[in-house]
Each structure stands twice: as C-alpha cells, then as structure tokens.
PDB file of N, CA and C in Angstrom:
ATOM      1  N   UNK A   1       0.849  -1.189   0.000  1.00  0.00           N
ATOM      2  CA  UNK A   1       0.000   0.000   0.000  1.00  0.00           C
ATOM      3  C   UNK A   1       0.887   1.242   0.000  1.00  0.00           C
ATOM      4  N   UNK A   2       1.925   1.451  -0.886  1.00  0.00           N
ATOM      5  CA  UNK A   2       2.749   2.715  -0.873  1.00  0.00           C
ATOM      6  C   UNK A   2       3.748   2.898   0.507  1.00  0.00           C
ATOM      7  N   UNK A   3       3.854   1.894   1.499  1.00  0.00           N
ATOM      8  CA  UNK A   3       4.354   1.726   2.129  1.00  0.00           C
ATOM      9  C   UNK A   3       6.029   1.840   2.197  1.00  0.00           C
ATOM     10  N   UNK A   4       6.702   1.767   3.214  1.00  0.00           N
ATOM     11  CA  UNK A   4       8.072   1.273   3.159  1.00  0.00           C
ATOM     12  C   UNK A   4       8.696  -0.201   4.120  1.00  0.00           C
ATOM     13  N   UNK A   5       9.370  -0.306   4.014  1.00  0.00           N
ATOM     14  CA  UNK A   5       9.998  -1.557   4.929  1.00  0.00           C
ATOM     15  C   UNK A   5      11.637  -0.903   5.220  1.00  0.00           C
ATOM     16  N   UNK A   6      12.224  -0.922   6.611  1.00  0.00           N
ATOM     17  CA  UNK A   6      13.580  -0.540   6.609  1.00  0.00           C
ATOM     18  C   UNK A   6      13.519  -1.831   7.627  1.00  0.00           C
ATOM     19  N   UNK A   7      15.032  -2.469   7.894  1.00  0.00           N
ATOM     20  CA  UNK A   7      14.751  -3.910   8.404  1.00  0.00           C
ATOM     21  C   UNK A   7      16.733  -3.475   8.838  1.00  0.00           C
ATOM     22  N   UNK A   8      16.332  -3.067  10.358  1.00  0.00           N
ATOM     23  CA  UNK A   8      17.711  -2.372  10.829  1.00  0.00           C
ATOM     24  C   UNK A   8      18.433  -4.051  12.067  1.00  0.00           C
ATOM     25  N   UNK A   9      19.734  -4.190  11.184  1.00  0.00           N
ATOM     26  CA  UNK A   9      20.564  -5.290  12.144  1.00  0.00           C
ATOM     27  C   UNK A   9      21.150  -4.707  13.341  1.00  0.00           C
ATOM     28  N   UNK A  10      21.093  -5.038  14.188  1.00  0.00           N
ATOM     29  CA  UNK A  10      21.986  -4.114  15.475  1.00  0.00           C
ATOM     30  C   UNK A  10      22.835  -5.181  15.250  1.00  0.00           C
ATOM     31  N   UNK A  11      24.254  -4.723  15.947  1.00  0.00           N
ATOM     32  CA  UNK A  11      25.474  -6.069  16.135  1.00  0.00           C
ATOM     33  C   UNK A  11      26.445  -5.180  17.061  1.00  0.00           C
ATOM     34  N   UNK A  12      27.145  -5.890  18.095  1.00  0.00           N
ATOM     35  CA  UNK A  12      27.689  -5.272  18.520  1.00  0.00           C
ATOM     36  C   UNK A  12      29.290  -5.257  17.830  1.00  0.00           C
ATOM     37  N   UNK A  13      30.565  -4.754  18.810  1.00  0.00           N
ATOM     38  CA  UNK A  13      31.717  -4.334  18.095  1.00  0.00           C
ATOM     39  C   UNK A  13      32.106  -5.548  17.611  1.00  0.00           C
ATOM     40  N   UNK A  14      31.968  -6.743  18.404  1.00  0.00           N
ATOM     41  CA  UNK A  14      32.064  -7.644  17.517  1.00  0.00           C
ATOM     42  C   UNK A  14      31.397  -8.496  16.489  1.00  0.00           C
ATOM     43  N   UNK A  15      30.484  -7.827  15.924  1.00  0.00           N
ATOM     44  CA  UNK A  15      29.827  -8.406  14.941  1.00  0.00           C
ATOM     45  C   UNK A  15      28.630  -9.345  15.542  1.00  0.00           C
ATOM     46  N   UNK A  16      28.342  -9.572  16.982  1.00  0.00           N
ATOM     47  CA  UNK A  16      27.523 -10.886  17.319  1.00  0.00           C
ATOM     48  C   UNK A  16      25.902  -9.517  17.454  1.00  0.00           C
ATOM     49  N   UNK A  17      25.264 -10.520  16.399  1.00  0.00           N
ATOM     50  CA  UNK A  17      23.612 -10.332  16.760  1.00  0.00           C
ATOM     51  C   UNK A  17      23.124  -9.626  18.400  1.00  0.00           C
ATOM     52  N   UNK A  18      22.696  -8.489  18.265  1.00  0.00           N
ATOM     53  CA  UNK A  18      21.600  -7.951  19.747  1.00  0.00           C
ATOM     54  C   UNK A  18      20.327  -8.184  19.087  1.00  0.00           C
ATOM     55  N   UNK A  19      19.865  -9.183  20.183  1.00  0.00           N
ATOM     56  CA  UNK A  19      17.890  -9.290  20.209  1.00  0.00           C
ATOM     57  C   UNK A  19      17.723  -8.469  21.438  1.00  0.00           C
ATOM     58  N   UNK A  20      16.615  -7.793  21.364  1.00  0.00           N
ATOM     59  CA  UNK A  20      15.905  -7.288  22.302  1.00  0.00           C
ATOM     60  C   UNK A  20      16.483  -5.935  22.832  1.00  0.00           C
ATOM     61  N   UNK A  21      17.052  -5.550  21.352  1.00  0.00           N
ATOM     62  CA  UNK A  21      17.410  -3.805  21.752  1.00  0.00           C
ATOM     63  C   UNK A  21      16.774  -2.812  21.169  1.00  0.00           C
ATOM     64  N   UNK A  22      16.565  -1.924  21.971  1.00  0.00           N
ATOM     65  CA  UNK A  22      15.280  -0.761  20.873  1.00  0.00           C
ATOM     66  C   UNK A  22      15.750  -0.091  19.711  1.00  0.00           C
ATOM     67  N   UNK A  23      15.133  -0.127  18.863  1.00  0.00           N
ATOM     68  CA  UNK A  23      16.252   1.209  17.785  1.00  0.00           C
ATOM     69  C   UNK A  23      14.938   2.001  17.628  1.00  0.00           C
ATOM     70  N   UNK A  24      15.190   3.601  17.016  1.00  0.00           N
ATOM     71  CA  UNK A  24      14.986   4.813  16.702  1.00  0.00           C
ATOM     72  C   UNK A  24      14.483   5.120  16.080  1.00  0.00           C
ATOM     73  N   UNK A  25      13.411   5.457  15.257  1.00  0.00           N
ATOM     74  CA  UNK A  25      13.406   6.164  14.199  1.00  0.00           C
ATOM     75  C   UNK A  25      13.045   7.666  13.634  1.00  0.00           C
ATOM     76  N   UNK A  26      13.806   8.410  13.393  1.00  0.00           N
ATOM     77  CA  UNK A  26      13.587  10.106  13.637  1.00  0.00           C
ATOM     78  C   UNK A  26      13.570   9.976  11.655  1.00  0.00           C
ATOM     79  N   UNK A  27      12.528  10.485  11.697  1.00  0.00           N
ATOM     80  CA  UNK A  27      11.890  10.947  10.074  1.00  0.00           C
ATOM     81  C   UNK A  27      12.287  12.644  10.236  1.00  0.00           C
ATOM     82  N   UNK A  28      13.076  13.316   9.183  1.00  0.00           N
ATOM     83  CA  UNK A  28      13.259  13.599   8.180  1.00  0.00           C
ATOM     84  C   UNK A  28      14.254  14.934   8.956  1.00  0.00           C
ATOM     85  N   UNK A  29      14.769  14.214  10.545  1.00  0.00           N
ATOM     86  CA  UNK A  29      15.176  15.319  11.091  1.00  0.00           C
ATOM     87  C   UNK A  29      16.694  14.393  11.413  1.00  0.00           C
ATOM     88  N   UNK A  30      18.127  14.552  11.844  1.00  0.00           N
ATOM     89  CA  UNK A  30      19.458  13.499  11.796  1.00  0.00           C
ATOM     90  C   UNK A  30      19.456  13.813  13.567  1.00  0.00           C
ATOM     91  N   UNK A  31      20.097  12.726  13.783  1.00  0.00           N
ATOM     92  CA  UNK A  31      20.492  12.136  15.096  1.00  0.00           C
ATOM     93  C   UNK A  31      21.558  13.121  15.679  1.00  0.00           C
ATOM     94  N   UNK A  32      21.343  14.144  16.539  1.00  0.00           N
ATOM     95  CA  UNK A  32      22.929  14.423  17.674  1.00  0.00           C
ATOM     96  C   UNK A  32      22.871  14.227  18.769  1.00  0.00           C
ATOM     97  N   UNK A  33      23.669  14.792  19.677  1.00  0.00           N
ATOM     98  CA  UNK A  33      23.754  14.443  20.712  1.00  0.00           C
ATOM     99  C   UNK A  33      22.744  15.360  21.515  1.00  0.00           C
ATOM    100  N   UNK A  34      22.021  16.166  20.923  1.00  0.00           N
ATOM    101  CA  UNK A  34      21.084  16.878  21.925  1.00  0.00           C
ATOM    102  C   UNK A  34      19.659  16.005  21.497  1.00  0.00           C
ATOM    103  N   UNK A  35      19.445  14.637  20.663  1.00  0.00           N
ATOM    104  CA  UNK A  35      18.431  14.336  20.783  1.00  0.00           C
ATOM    105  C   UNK A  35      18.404  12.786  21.725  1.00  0.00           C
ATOM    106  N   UNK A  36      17.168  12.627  21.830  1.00  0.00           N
ATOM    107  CA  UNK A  36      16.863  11.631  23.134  1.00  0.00           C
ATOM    108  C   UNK A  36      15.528  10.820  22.614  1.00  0.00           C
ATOM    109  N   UNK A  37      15.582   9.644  23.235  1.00  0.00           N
ATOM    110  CA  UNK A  37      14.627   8.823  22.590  1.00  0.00           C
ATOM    111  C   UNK A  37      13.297   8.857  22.474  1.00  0.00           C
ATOM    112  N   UNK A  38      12.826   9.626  23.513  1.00  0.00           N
ATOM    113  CA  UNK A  38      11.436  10.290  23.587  1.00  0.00           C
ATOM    114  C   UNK A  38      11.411  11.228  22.666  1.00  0.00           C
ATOM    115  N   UNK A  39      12.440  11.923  21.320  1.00  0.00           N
ATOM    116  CA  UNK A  39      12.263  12.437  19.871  1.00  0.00           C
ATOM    117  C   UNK A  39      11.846  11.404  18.847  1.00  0.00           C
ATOM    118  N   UNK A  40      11.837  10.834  19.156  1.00  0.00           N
ATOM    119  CA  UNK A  40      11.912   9.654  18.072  1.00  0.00           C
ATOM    120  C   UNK A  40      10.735   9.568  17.007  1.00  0.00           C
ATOM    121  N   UNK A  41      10.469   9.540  16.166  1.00  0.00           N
ATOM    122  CA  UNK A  41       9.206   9.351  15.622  1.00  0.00           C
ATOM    123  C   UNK A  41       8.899   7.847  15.480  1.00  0.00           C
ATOM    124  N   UNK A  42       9.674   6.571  16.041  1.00  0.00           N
ATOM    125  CA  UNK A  42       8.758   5.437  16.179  1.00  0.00           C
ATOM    126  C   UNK A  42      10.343   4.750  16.688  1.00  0.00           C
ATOM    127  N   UNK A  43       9.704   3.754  17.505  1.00  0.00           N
ATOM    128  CA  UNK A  43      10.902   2.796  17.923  1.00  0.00           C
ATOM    129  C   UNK A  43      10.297   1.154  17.636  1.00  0.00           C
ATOM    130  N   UNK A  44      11.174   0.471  17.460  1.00  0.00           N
ATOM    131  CA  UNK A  44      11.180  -1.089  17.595  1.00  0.00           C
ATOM    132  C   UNK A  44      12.188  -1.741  18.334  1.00  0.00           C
ATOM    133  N   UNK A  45      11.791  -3.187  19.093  1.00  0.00           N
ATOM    134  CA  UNK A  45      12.935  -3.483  19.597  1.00  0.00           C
ATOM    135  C   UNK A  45      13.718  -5.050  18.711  1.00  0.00           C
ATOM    136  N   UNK A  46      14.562  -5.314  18.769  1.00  0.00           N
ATOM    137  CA  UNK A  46      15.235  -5.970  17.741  1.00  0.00           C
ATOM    138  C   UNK A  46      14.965  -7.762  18.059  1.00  0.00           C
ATOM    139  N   UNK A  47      14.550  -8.698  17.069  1.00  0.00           N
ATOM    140  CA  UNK A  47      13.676  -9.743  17.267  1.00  0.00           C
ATOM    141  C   UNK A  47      15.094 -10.793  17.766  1.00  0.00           C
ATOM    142  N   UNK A  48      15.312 -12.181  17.728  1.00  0.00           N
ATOM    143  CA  UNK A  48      16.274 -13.008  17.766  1.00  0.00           C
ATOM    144  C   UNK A  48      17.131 -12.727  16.921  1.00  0.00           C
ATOM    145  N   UNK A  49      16.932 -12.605  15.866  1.00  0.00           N
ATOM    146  CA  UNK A  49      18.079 -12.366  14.893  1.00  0.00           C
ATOM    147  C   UNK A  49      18.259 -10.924  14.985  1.00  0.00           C
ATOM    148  N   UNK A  50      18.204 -10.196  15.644  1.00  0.00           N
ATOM    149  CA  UNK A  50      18.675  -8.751  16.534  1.00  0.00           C
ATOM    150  C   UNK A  50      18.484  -7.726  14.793  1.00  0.00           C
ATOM    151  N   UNK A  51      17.064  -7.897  14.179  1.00  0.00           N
ATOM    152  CA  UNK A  51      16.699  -7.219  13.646  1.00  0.00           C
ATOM    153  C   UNK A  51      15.462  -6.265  14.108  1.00  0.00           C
ATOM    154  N   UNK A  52      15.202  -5.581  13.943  1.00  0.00           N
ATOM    155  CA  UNK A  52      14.266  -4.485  14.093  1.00  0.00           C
ATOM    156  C   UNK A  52      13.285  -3.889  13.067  1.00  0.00           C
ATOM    157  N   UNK A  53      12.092  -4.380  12.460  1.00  0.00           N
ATOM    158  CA  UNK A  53      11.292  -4.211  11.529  1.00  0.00           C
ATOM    159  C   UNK A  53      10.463  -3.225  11.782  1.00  0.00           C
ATOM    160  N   UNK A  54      10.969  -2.028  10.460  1.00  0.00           N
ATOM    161  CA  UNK A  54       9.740  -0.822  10.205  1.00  0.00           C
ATOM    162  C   UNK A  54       9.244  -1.191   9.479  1.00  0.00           C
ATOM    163  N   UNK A  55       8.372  -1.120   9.478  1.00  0.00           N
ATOM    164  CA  UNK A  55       7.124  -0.681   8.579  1.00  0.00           C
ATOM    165  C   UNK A  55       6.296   0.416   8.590  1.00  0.00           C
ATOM    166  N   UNK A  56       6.566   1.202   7.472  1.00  0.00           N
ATOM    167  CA  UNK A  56       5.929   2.950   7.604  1.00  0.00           C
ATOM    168  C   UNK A  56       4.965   2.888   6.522  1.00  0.00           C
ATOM    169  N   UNK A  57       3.510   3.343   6.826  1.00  0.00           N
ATOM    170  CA  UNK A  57       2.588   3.230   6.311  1.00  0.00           C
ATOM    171  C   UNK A  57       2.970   4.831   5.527  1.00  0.00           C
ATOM    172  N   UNK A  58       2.127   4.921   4.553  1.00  0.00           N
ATOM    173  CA  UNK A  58       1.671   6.097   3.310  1.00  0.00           C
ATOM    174  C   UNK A  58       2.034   7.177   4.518  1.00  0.00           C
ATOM    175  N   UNK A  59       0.719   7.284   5.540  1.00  0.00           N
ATOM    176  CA  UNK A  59       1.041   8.561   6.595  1.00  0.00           C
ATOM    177  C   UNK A  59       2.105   8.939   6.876  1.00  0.00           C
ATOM    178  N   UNK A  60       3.055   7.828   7.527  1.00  0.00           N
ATOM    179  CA  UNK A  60       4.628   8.244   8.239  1.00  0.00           C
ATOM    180  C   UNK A  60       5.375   8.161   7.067  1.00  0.00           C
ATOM    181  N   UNK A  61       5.319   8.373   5.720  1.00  0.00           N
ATOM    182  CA  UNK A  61       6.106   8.875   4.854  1.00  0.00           C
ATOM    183  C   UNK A  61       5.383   9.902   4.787  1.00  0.00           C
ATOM    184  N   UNK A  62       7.074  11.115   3.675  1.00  0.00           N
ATOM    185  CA  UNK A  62       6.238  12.334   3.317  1.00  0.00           C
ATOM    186  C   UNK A  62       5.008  11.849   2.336  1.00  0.00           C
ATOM    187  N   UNK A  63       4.213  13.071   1.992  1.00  0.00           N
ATOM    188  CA  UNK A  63       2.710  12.619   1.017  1.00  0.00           C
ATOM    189  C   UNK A  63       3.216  13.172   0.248  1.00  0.00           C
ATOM    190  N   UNK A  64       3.727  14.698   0.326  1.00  0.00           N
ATOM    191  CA  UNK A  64       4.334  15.408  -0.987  1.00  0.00           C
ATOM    192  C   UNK A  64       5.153  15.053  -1.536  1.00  0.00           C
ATOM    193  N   UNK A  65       6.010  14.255  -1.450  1.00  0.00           N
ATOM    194  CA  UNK A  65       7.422  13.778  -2.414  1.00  0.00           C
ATOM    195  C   UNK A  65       7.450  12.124  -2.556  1.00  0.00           C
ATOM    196  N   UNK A  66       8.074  11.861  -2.958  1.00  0.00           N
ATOM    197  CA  UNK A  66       7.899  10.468  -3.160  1.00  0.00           C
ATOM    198  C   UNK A  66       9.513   9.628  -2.777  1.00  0.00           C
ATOM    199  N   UNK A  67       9.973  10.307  -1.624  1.00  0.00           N
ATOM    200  CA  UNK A  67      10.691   9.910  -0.957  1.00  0.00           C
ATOM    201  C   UNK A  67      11.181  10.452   0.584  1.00  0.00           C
ATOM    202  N   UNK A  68      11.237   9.655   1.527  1.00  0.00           N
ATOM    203  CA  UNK A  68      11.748  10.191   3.135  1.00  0.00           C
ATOM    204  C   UNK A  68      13.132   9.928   3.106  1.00  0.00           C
ATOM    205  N   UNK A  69      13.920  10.639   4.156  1.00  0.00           N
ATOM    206  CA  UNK A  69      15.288  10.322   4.843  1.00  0.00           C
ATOM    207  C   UNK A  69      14.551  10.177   6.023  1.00  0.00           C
ATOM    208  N   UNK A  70      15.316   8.695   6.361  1.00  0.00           N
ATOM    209  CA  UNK A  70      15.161   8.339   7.842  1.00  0.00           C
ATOM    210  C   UNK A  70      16.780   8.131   8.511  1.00  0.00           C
ATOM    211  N   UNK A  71      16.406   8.569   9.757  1.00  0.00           N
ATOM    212  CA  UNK A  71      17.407   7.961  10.509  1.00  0.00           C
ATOM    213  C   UNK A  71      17.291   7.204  11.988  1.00  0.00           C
ATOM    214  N   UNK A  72      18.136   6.298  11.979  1.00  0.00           N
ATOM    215  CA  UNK A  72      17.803   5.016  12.665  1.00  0.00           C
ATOM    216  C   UNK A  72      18.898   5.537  13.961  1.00  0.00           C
ATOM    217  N   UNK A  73      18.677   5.399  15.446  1.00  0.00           N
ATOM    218  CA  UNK A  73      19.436   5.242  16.617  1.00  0.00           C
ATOM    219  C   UNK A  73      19.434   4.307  17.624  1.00  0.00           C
ATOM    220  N   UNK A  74      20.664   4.165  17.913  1.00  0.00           N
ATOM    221  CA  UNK A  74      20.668   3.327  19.627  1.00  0.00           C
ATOM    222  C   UNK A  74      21.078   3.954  20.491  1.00  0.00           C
ATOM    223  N   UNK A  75      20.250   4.309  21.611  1.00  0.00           N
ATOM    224  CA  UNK A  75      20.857   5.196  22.856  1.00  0.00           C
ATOM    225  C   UNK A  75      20.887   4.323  24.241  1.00  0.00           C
ATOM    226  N   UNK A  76      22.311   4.843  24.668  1.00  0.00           N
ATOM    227  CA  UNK A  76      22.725   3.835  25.273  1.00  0.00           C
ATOM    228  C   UNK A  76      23.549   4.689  26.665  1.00  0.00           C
ATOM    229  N   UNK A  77      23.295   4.113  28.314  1.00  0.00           N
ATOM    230  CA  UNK A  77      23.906   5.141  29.041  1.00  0.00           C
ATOM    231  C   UNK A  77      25.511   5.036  29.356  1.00  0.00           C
ATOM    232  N   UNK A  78      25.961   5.764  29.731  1.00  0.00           N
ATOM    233  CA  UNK A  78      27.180   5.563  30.578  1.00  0.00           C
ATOM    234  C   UNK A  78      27.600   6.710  31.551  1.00  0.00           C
ATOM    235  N   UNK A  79      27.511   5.944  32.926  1.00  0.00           N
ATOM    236  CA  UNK A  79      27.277   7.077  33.570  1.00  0.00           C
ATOM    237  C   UNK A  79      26.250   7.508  34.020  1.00  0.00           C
ATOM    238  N   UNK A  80      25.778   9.086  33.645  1.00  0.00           N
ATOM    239  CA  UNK A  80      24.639   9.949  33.874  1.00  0.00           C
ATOM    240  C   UNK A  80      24.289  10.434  32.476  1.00  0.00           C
ATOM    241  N   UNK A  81      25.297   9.887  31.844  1.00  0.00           N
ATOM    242  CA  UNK A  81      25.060  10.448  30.444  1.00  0.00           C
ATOM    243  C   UNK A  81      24.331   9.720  29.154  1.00  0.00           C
ATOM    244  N   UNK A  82      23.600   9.828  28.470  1.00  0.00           N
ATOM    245  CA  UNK A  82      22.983   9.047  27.438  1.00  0.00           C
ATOM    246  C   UNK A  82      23.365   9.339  26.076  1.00  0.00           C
ATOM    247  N   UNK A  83      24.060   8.417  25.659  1.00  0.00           N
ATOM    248  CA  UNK A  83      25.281   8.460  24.101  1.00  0.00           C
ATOM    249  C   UNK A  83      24.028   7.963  23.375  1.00  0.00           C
ATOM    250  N   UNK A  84      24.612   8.146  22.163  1.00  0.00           N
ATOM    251  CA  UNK A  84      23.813   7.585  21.004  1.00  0.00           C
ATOM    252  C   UNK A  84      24.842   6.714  19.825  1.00  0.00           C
ATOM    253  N   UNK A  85      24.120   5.880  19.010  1.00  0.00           N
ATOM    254  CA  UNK A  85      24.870   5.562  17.734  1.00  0.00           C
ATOM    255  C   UNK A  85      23.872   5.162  16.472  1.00  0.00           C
ATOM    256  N   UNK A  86      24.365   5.992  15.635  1.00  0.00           N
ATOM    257  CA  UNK A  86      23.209   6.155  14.587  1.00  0.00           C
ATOM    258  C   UNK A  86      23.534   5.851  13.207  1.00  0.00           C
ATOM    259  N   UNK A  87      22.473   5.515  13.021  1.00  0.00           N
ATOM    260  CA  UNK A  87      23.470   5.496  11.242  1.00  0.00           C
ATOM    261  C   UNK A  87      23.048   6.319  10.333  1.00  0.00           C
ATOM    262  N   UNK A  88      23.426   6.412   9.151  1.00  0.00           N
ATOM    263  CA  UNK A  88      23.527   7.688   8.552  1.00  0.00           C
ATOM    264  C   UNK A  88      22.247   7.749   7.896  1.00  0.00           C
ATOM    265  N   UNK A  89      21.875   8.572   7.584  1.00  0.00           N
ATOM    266  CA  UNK A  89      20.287   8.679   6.649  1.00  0.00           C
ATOM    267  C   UNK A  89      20.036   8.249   5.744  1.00  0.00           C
ATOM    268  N   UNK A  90      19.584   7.411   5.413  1.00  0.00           N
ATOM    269  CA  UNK A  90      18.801   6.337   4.271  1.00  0.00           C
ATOM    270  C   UNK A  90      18.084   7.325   3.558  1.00  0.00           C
ATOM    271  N   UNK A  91      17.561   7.225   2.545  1.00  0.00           N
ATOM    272  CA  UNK A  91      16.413   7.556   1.994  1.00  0.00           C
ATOM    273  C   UNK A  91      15.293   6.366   1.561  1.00  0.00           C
ATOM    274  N   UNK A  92      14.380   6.599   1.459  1.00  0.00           N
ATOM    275  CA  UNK A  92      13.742   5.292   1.368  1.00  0.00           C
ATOM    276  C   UNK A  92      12.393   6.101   0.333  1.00  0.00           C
ATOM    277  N   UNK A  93      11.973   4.926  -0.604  1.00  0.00           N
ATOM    278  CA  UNK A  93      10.856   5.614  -1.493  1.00  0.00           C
ATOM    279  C   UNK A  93       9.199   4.511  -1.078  1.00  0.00           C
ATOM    280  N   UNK A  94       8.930   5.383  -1.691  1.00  0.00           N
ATOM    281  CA  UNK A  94       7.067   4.558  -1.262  1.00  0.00           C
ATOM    282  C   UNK A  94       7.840   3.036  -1.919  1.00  0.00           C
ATOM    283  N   UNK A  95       7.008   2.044  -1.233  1.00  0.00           N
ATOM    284  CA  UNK A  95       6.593   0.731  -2.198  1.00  0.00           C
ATOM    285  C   UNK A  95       8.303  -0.347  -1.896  1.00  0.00           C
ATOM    286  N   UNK A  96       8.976   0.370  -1.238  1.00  0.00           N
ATOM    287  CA  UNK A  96      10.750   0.012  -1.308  1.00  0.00           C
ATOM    288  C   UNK A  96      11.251  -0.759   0.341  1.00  0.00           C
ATOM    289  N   UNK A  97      11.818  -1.329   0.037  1.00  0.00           N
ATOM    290  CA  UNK A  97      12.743  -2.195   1.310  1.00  0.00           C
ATOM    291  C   UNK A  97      14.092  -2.172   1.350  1.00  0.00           C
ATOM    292  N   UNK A  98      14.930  -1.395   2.426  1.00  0.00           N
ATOM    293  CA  UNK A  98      16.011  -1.423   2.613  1.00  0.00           C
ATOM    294  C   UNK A  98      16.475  -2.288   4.250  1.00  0.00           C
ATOM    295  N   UNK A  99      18.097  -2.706   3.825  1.00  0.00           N
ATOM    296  CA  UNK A  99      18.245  -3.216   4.791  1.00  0.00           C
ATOM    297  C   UNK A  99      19.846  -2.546   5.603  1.00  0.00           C
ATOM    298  N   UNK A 100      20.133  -2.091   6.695  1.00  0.00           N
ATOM    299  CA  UNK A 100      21.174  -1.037   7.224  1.00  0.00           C
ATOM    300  C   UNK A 100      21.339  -2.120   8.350  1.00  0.00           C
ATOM    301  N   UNK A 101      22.678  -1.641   8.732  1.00  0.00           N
ATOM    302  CA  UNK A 101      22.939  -1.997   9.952  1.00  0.00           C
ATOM    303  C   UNK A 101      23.709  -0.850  11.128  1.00  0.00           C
ATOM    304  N   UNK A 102      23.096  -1.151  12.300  1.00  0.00           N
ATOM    305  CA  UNK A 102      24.008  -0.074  13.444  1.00  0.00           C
ATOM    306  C   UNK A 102      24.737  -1.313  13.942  1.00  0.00           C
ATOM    307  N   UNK A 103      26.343  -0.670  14.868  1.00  0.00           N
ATOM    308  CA  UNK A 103      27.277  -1.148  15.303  1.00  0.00           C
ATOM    309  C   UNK A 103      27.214  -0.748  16.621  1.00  0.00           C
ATOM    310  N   UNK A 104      26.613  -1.305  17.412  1.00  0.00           N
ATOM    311  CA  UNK A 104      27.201  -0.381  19.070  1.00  0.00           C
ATOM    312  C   UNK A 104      28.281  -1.276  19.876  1.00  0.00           C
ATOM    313  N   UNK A 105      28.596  -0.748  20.512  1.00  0.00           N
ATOM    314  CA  UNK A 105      29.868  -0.453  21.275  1.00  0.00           C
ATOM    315  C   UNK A 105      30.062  -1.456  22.833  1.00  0.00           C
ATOM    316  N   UNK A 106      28.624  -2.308  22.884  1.00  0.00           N
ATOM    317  CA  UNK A 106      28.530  -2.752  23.617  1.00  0.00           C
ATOM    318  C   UNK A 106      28.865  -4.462  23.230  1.00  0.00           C
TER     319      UNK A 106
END
C-alpha cells in the first residue's frame, strides 16, 4: 500500500547479533547528541536475529514527495550520560525495502 519496509541489524563491536534492543526512528530530522529517545518518531525493539522491523505506512512517509530520509538510533547510558549511535540517513521511497545496519559499542 505505498508503504516502506527498513529492516535495521543491530550487532555489537564484535559483529555478534543484539535481540531485544530498541532502535529509533527520527523521520526527516538526523540524530545528535542533543536528541533523546522520547524524539523519536517510532521505535522497535530488535527480534532473535537482533533485527528491528519498520514498517511505515503512506502517513509516516512524506505525502508530498515520493521519498523520506530516515534515521535510525541506539541510545545507550554511561554514567549519567545518554550516548547515542546512529546510522547515517537512508532515503527510502514509497513501495521500497532497505536493509542497514548499526554497530554499538557494547
């Protein structure tokens, strides 16, 4: 239905699969360090195979163009402080499936 699919791998530094970690998704605005997960415009948390399935209906894409930049995060504490790691902005078009991966540190 004009939809998208983004299908985000978390892995940590060493390459091994995270299930059950949340990732991010901030539509059409990029990840710094002054944003926090309660910005997010939708989160998922990552299944056994430490993937994380969007699915963005017609609405949560733009209507006027016929393509979004999304960007995907993991925020993570240390400390008192809450880091992030993001990956870089995709673009994604109606009807399309991409597949990205984040690297965290853990």
């Amino acid at each position: 239905v004009l939809g998208a699919k983004v299908f985000v791998t978390v892995k940590n530094s060493l390459g091994i699969i995270q299930s059950n970690e949340p990732v991010y998704l901030f539509k059409d605005k990029d990840v710094n360090e002054n944003s926090k997960p309660e910005d997010a415009d939708k989160s998922m948390v990552t299944n056994g195979e430490g993937v994380a399935e969007f699915s963005l209906n017609l609405t949560e894409l733009n209507i006027t163009e016929s393509k979004t930049t999304l960007y995907f995060a993991y925020f993570y504490t240390v400390g008192d402080k809450v880091l992030y790691i993001k990956s870089e902005g995709i673009t994604v078009k109606r009807d399309e499936t991409k597949h990205i991966e984040l690297r965290i540190p853990i």
